[in-house]
PDB file of N, CA and C in Angstrom:
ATOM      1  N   UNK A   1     104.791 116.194 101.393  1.00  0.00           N
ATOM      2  CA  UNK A   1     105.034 114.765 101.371  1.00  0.00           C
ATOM      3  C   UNK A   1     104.928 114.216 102.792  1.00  0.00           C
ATOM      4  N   UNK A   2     103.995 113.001 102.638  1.00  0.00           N
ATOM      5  CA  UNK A   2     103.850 112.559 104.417  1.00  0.00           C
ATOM      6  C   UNK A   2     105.176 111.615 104.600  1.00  0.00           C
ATOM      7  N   UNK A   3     104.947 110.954 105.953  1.00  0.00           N
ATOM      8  CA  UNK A   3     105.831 110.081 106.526  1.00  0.00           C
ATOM      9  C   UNK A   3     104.972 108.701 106.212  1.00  0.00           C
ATOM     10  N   UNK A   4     103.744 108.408 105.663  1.00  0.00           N
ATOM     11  CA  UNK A   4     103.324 107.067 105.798  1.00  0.00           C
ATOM     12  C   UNK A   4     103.715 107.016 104.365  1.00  0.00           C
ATOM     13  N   UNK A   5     104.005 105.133 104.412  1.00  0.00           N
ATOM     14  CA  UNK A   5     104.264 104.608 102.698  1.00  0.00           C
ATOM     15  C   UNK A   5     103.439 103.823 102.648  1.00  0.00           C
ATOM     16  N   UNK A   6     103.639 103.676 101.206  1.00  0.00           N
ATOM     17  CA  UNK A   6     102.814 103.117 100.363  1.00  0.00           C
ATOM     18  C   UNK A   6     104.023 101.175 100.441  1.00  0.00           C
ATOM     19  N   UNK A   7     103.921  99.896 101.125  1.00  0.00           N
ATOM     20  CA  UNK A   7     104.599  98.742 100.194  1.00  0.00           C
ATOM     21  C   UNK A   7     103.333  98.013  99.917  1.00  0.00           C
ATOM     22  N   UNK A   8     104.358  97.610  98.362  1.00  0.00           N
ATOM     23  CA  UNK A   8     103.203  96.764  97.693  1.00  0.00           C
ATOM     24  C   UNK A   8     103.828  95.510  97.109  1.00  0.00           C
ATOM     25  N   UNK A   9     103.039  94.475  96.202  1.00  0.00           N
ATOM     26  CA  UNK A   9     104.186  93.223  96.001  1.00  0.00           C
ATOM     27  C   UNK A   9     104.926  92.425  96.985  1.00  0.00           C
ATOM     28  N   UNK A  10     104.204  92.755  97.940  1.00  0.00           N
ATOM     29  CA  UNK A  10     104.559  92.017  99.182  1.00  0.00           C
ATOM     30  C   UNK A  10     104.198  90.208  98.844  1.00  0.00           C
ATOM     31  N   UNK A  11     105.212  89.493  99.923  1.00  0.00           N
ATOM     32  CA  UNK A  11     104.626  87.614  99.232  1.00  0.00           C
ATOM     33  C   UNK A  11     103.464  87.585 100.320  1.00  0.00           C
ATOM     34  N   UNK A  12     102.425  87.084 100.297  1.00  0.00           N
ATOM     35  CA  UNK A  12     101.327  86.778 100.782  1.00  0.00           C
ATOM     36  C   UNK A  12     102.133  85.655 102.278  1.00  0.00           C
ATOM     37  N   UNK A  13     102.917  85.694 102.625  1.00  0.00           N
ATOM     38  CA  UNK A  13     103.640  85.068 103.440  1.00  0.00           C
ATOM     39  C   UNK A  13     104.536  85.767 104.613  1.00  0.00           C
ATOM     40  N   UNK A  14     104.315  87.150 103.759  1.00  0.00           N
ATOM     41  CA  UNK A  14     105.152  88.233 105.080  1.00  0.00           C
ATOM     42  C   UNK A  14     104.272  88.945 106.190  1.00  0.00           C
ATOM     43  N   UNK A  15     105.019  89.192 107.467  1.00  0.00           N
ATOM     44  CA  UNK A  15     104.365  89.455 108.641  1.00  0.00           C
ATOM     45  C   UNK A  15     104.674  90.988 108.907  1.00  0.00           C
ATOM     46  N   UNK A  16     103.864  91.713 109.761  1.00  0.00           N
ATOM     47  CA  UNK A  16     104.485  93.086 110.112  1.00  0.00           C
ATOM     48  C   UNK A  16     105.465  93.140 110.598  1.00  0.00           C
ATOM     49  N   UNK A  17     106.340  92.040 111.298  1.00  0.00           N
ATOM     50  CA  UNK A  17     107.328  92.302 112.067  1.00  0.00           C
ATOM     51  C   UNK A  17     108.530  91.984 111.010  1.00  0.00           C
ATOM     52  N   UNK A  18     108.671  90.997 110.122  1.00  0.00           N
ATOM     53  CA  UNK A  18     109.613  90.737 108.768  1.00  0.00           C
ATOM     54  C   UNK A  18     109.165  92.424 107.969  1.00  0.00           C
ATOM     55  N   UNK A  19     108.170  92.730 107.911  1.00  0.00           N
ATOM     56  CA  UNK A  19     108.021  94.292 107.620  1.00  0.00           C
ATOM     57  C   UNK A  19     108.988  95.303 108.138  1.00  0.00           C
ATOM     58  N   UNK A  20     108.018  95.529 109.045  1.00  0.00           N
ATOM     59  CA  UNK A  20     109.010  96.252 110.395  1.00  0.00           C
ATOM     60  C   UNK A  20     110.725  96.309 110.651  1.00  0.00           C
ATOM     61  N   UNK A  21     111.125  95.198 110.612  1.00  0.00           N
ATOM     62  CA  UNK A  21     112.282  94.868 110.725  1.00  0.00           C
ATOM     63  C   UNK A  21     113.165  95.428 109.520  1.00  0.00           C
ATOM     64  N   UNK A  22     112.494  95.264 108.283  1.00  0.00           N
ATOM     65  CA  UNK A  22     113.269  95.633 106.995  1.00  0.00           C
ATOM     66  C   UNK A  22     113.474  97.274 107.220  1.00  0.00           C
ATOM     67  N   UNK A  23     112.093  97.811 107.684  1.00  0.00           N
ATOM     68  CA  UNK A  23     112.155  99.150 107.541  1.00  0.00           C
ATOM     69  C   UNK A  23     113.066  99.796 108.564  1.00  0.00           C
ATOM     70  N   UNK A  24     113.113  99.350 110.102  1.00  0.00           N
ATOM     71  CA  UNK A  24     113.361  99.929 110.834  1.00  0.00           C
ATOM     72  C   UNK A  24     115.190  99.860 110.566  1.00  0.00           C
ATOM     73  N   UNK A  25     116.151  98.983 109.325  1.00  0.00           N
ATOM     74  CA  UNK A  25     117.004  98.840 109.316  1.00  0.00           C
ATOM     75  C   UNK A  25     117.529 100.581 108.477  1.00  0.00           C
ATOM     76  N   UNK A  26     115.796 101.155 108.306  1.00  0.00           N
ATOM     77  CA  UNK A  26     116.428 102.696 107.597  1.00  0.00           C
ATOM     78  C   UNK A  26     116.447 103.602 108.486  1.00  0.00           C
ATOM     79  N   UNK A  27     115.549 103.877 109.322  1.00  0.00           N
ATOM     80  CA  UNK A  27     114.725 104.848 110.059  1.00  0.00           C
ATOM     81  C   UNK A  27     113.961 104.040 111.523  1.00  0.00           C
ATOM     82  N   UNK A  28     113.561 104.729 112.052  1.00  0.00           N
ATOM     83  CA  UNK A  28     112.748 104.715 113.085  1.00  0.00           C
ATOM     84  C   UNK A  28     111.105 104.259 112.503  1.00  0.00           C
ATOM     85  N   UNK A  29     110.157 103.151 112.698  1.00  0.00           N
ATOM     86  CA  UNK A  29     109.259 102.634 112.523  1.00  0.00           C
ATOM     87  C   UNK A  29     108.353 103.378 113.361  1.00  0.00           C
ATOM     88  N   UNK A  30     107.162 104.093 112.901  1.00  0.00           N
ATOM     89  CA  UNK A  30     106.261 104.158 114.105  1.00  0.00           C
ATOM     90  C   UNK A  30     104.834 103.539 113.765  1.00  0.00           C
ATOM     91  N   UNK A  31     104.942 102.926 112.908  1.00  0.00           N
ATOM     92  CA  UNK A  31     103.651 102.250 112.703  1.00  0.00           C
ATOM     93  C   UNK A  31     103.444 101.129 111.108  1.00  0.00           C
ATOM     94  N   UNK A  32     103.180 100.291 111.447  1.00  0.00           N
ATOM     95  CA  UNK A  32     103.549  98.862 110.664  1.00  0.00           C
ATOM     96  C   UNK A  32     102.293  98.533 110.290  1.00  0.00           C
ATOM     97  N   UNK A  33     101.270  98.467 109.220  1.00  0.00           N
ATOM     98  CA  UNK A  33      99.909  98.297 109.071  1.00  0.00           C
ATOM     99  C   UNK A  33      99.911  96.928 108.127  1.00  0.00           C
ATOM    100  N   UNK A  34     100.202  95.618 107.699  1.00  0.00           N
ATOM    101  CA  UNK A  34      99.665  95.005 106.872  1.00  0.00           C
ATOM    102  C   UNK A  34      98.643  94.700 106.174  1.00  0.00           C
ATOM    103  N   UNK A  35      98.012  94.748 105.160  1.00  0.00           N
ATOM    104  CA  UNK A  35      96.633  95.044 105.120  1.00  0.00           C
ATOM    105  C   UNK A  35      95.956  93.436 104.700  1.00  0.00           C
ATOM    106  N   UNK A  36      94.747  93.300 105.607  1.00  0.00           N
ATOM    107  CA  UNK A  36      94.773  91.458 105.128  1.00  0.00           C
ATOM    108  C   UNK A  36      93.242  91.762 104.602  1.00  0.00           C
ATOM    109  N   UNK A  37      92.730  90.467 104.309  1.00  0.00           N
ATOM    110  CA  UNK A  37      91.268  90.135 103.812  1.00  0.00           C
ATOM    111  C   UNK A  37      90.145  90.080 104.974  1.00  0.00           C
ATOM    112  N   UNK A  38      89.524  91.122 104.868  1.00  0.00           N
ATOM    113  CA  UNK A  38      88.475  90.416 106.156  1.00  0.00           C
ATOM    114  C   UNK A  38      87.948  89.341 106.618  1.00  0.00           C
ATOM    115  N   UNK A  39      87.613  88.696 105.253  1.00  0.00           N
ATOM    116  CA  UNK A  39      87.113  87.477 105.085  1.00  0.00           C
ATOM    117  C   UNK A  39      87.626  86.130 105.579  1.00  0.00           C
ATOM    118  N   UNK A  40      88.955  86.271 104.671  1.00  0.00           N
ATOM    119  CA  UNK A  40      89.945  85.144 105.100  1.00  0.00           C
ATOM    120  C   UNK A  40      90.906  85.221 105.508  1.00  0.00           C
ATOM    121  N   UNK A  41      91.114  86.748 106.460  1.00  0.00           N
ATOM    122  CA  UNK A  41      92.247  86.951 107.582  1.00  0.00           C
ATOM    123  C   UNK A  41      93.841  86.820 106.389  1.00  0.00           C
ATOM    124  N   UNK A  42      94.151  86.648 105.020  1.00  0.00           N
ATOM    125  CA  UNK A  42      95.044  86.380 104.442  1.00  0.00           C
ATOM    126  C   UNK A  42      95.331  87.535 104.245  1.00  0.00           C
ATOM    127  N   UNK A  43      97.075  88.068 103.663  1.00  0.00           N
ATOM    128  CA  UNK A  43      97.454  89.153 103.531  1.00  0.00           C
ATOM    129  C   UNK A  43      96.815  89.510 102.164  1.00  0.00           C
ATOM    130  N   UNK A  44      96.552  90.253 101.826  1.00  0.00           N
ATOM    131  CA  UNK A  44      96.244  91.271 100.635  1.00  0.00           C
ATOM    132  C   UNK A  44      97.413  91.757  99.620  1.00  0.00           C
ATOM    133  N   UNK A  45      98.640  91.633  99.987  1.00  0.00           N
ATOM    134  CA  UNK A  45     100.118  91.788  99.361  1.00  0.00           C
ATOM    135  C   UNK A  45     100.920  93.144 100.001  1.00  0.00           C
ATOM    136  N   UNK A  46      99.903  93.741 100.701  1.00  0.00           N
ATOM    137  CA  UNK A  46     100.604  95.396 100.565  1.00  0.00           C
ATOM    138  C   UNK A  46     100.317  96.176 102.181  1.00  0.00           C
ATOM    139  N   UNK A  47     100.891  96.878 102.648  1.00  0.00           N
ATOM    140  CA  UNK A  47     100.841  97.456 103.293  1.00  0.00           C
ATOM    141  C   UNK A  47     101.263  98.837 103.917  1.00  0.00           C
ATOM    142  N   UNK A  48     100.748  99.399 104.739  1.00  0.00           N
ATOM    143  CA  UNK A  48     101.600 100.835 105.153  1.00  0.00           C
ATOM    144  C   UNK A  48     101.953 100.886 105.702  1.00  0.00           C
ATOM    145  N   UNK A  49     103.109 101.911 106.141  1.00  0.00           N
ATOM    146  CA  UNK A  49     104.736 102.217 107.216  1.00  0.00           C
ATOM    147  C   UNK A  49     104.695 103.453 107.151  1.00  0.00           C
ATOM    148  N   UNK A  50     104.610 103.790 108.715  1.00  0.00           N
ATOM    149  CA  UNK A  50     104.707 104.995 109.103  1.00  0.00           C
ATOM    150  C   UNK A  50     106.406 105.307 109.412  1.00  0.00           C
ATOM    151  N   UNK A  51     106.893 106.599 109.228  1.00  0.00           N
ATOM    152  CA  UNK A  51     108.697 106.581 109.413  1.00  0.00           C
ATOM    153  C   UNK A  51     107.853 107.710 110.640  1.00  0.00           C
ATOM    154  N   UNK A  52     109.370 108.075 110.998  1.00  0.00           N
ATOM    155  CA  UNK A  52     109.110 109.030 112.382  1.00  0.00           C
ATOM    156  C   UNK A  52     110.051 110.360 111.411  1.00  0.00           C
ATOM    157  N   UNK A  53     110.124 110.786 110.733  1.00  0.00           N
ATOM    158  CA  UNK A  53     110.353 111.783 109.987  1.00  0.00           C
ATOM    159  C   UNK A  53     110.249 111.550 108.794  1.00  0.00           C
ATOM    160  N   UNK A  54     110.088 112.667 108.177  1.00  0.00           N
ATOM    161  CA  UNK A  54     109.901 112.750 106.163  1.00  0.00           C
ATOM    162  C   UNK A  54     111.664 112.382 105.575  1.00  0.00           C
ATOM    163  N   UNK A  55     112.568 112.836 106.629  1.00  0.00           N
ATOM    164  CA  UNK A  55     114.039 112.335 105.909  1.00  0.00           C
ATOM    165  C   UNK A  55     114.387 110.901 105.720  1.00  0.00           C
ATOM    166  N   UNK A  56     113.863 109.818 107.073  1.00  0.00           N
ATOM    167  CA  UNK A  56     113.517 108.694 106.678  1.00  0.00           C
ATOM    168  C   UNK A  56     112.824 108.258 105.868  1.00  0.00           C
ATOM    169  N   UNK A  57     111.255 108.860 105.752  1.00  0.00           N
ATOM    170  CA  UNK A  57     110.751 107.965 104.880  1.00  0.00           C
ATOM    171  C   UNK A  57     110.976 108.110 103.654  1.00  0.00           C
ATOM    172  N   UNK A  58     111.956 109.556 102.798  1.00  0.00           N
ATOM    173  CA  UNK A  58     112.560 109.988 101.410  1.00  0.00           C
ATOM    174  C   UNK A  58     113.620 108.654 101.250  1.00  0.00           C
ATOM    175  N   UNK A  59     114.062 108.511 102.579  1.00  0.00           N
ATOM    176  CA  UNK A  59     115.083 107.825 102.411  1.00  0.00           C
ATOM    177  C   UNK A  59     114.752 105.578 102.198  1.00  0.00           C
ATOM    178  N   UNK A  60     113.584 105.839 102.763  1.00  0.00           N
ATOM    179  CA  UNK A  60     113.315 103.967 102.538  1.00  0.00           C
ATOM    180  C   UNK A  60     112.465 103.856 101.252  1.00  0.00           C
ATOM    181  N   UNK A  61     112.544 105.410 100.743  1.00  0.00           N
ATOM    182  CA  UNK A  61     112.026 104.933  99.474  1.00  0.00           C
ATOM    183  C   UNK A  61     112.737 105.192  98.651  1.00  0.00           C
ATOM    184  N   UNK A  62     114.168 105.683  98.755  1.00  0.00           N
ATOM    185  CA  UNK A  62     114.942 105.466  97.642  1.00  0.00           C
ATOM    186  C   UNK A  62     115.894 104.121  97.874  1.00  0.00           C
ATOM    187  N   UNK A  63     116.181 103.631  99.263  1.00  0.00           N
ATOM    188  CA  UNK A  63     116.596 102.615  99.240  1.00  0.00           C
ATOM    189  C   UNK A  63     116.033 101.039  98.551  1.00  0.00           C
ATOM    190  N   UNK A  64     114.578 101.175  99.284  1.00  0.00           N
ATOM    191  CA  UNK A  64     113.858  99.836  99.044  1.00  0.00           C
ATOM    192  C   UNK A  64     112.956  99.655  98.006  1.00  0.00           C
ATOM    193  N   UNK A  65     112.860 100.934  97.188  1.00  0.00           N
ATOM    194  CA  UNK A  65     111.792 100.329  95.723  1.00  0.00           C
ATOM    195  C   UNK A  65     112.591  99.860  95.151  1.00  0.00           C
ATOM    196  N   UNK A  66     111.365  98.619  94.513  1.00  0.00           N
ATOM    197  CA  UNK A  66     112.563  97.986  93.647  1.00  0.00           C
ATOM    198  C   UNK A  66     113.647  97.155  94.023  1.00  0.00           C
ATOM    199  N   UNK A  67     113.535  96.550  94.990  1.00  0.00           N
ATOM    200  CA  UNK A  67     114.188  95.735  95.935  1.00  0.00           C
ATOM    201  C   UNK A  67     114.065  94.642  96.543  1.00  0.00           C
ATOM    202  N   UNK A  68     114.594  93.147  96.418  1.00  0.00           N
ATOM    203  CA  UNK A  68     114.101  91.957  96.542  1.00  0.00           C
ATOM    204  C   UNK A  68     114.035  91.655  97.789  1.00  0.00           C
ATOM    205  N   UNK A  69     112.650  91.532  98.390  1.00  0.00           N
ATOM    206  CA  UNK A  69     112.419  90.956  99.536  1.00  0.00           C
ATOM    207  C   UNK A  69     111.188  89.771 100.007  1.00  0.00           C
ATOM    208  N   UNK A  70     111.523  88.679 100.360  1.00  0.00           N
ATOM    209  CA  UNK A  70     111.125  87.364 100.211  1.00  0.00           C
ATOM    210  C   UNK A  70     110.762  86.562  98.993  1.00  0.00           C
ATOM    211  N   UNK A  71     111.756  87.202  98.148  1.00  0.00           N
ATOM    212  CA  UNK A  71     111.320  86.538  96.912  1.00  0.00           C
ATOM    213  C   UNK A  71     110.329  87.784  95.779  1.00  0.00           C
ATOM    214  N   UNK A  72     110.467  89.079  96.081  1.00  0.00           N
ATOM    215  CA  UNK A  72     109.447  89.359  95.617  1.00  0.00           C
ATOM    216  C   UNK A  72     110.102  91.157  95.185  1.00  0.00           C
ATOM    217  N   UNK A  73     110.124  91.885  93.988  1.00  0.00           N
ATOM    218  CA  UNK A  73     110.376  93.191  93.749  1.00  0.00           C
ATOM    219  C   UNK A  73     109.265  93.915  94.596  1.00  0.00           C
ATOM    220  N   UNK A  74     110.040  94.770  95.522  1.00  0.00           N
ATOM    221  CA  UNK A  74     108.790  95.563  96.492  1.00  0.00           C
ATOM    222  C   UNK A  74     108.367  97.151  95.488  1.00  0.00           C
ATOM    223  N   UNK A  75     107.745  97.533  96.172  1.00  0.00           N
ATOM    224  CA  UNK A  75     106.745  98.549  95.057  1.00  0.00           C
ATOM    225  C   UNK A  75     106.637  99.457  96.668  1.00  0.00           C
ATOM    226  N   UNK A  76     107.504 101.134  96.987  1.00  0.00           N
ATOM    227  CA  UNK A  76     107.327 101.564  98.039  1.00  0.00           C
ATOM    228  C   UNK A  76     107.278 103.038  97.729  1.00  0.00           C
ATOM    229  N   UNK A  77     106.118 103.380  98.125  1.00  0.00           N
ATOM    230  CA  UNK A  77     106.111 104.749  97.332  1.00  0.00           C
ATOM    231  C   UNK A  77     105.157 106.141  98.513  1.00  0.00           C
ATOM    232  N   UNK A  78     105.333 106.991  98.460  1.00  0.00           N
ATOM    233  CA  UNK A  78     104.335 107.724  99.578  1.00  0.00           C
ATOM    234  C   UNK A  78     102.817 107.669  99.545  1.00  0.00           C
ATOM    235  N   UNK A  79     102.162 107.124 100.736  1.00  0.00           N
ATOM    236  CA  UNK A  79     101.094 106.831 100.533  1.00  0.00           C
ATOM    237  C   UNK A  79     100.191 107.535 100.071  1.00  0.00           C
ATOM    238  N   UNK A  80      99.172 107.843  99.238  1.00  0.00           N
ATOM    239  CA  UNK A  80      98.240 108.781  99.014  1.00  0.00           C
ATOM    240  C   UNK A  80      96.928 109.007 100.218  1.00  0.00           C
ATOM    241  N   UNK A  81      96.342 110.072 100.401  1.00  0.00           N
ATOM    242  CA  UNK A  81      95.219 109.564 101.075  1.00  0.00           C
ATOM    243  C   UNK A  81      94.093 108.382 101.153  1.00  0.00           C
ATOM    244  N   UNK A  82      93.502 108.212 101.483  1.00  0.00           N
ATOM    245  CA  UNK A  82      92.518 107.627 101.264  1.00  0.00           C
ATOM    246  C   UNK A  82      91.343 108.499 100.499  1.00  0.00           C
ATOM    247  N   UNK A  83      90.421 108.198  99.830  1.00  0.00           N
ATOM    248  CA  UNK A  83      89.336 108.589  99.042  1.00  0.00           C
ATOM    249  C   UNK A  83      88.234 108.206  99.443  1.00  0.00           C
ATOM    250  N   UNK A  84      87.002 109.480  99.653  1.00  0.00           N
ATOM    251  CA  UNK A  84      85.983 108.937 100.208  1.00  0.00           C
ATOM    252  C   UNK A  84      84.920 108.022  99.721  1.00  0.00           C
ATOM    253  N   UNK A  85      84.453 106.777  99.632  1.00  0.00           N
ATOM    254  CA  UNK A  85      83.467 106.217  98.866  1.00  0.00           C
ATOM    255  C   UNK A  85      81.973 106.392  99.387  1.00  0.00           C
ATOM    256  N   UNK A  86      81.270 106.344  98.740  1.00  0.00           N
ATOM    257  CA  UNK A  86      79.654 106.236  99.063  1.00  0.00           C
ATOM    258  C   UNK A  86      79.325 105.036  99.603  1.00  0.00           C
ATOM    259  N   UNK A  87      78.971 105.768 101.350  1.00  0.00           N
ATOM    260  CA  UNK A  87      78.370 104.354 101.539  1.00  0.00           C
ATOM    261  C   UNK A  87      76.976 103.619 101.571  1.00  0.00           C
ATOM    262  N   UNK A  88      76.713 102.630 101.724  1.00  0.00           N
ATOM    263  CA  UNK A  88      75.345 102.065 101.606  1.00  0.00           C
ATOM    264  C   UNK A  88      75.695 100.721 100.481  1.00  0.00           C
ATOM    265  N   UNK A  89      74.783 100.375 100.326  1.00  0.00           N
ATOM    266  CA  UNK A  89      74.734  99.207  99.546  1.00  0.00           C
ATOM    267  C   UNK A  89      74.520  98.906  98.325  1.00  0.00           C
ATOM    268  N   UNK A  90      73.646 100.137  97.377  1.00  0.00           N
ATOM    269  CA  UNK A  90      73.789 100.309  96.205  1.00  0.00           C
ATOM    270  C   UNK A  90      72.011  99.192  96.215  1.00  0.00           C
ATOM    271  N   UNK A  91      72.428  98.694  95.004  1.00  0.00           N
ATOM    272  CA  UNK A  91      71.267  98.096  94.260  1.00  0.00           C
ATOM    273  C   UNK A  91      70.073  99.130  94.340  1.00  0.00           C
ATOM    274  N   UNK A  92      70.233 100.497  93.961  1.00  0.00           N
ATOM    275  CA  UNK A  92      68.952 100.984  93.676  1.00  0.00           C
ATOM    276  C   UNK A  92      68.349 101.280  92.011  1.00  0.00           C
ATOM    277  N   UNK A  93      67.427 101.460  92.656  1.00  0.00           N
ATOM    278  CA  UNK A  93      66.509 101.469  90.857  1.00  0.00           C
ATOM    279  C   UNK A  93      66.146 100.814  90.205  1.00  0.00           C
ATOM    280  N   UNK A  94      65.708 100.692  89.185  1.00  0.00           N
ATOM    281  CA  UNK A  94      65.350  99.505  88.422  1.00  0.00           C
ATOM    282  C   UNK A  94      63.872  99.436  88.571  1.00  0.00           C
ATOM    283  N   UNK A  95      63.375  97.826  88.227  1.00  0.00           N
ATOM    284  CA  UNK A  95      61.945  97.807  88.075  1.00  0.00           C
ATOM    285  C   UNK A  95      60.791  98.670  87.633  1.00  0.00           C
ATOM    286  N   UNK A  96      59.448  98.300  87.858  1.00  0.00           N
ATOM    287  CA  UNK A  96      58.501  98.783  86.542  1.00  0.00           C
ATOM    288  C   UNK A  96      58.712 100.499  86.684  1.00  0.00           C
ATOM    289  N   UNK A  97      59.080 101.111  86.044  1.00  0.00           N
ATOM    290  CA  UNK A  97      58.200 102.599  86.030  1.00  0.00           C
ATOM    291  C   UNK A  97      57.297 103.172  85.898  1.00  0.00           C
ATOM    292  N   UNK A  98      56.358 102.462  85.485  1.00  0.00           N
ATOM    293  CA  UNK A  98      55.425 102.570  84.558  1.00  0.00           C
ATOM    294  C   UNK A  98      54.458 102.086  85.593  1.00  0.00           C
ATOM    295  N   UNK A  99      54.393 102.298  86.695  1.00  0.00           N
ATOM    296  CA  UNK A  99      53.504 101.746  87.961  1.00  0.00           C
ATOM    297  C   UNK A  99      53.799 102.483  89.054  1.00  0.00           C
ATOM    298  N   UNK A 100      53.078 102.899  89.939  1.00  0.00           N
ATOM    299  CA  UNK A 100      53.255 103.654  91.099  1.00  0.00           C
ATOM    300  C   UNK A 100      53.177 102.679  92.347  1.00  0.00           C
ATOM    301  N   UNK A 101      53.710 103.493  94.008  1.00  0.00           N
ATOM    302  CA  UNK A 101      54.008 102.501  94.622  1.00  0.00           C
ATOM    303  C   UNK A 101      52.938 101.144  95.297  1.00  0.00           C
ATOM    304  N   UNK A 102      51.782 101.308  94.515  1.00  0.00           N
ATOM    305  CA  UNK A 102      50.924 100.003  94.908  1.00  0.00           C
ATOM    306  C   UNK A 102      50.911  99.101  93.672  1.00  0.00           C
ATOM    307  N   UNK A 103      51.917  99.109  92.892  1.00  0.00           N
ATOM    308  CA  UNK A 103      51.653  98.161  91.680  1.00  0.00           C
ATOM    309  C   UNK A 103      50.642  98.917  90.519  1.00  0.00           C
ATOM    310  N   UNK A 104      49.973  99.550  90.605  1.00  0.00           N
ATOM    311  CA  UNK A 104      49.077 100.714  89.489  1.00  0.00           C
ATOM    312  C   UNK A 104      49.534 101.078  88.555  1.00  0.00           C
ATOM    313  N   UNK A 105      49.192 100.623  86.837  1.00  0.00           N
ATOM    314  CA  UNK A 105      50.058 101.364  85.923  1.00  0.00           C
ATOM    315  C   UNK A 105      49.427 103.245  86.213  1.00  0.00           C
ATOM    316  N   UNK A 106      50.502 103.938  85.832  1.00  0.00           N
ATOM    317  CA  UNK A 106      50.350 105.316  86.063  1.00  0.00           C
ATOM    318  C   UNK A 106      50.348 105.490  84.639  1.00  0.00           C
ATOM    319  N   UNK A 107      49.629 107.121  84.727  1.00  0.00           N
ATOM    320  CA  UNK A 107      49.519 108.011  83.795  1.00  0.00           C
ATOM    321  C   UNK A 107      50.939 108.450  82.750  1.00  0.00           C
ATOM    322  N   UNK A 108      50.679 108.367  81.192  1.00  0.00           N
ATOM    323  CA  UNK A 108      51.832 108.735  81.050  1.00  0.00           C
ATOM    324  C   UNK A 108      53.021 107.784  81.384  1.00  0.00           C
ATOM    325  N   UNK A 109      52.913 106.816  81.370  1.00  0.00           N
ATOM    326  CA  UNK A 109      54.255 105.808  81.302  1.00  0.00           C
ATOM    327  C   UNK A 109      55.017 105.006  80.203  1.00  0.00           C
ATOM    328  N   UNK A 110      55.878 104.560  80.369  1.00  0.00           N
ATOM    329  CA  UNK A 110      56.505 103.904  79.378  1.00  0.00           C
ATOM    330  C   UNK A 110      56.044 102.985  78.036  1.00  0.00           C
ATOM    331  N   UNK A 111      55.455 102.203  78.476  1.00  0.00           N
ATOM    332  CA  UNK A 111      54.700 101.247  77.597  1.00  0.00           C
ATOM    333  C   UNK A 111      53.250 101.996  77.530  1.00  0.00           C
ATOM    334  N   UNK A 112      52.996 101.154  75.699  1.00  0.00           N
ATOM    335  CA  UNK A 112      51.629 101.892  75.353  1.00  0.00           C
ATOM    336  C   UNK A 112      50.911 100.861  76.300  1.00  0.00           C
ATOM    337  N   UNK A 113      49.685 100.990  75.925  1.00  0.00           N
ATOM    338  CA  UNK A 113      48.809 100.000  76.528  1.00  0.00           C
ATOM    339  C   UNK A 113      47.860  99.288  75.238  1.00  0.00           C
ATOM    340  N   UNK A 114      48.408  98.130  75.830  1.00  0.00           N
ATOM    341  CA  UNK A 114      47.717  96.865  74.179  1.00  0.00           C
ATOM    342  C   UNK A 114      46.257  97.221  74.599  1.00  0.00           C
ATOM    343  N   UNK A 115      45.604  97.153  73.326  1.00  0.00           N
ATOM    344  CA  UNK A 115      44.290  96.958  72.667  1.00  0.00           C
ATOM    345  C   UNK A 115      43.952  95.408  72.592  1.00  0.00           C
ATOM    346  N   UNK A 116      43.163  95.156  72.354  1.00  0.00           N
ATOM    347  CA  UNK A 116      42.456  93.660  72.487  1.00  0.00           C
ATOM    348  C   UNK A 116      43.144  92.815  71.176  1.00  0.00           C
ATOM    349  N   UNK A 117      43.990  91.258  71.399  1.00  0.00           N
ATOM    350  CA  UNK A 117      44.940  90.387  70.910  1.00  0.00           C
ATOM    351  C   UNK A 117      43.414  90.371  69.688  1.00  0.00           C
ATOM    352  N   UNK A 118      43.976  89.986  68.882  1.00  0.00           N
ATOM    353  CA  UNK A 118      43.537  89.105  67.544  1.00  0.00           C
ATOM    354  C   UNK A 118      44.156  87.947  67.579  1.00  0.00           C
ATOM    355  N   UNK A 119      43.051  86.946  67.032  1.00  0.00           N
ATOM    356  CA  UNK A 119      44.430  85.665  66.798  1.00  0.00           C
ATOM    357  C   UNK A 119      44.124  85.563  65.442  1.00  0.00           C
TER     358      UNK A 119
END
């Protein structure tokens, strides 16, 4: 079990230091992370807290889950790692198959090939 937590249900109105402050009333704080929007710099609701031992941080999480702060039931639990995602941008694939890379229908492809329309 690590020393970083998991708070969540945070009010979109709280700061690391109204953070900080709650926590450090259990344990020793060594690191206060709020997590905001890149975009629009706004909080995201949740953030992570580092304790300076595992007896603190057992301990701000049996004190503070579940516990009203600014209006709000907090959600504080041991953080999990992070998980690696794939990066890049995605949007691959798609379009004709049935054509090679100069536009050419190829051999063997998807669609038959129409015979001459009747009307």
């Amino acid at each position: 079990m690590g020393t970083r937590l998991y708070v969540g249900n945070l009010s979109f109105n709280s700061s690391e230091s109204d953070l900080a402050g709650l926590f450090s009333q259990i344990g020793k704080v060594v690191n206060c992370n709020l997590i905001s929007d890149k975009f629009t710099g706004k909080s995201r609701g949740f953030a992570f807290v580092e304790m300076s031992s595992q007896d603190e941080a057992n301990k701000a999480i049996e004190q503070l889950n579940g516990t009203d702060f600014q209006g709000r039931a907090l959600t504080v639990n041991e953080a999990k790692p992070r998980e690696e995602r794939p990066s890049g941008g995605g949007f691959g694939g798609g379009g004709f198959r049935d054509r090679d890379d100069r536009g050419n229908r190829s051999e063997g492809g998807f669609r038959e090939p129409r015979g001459p329309r009747s009307f």
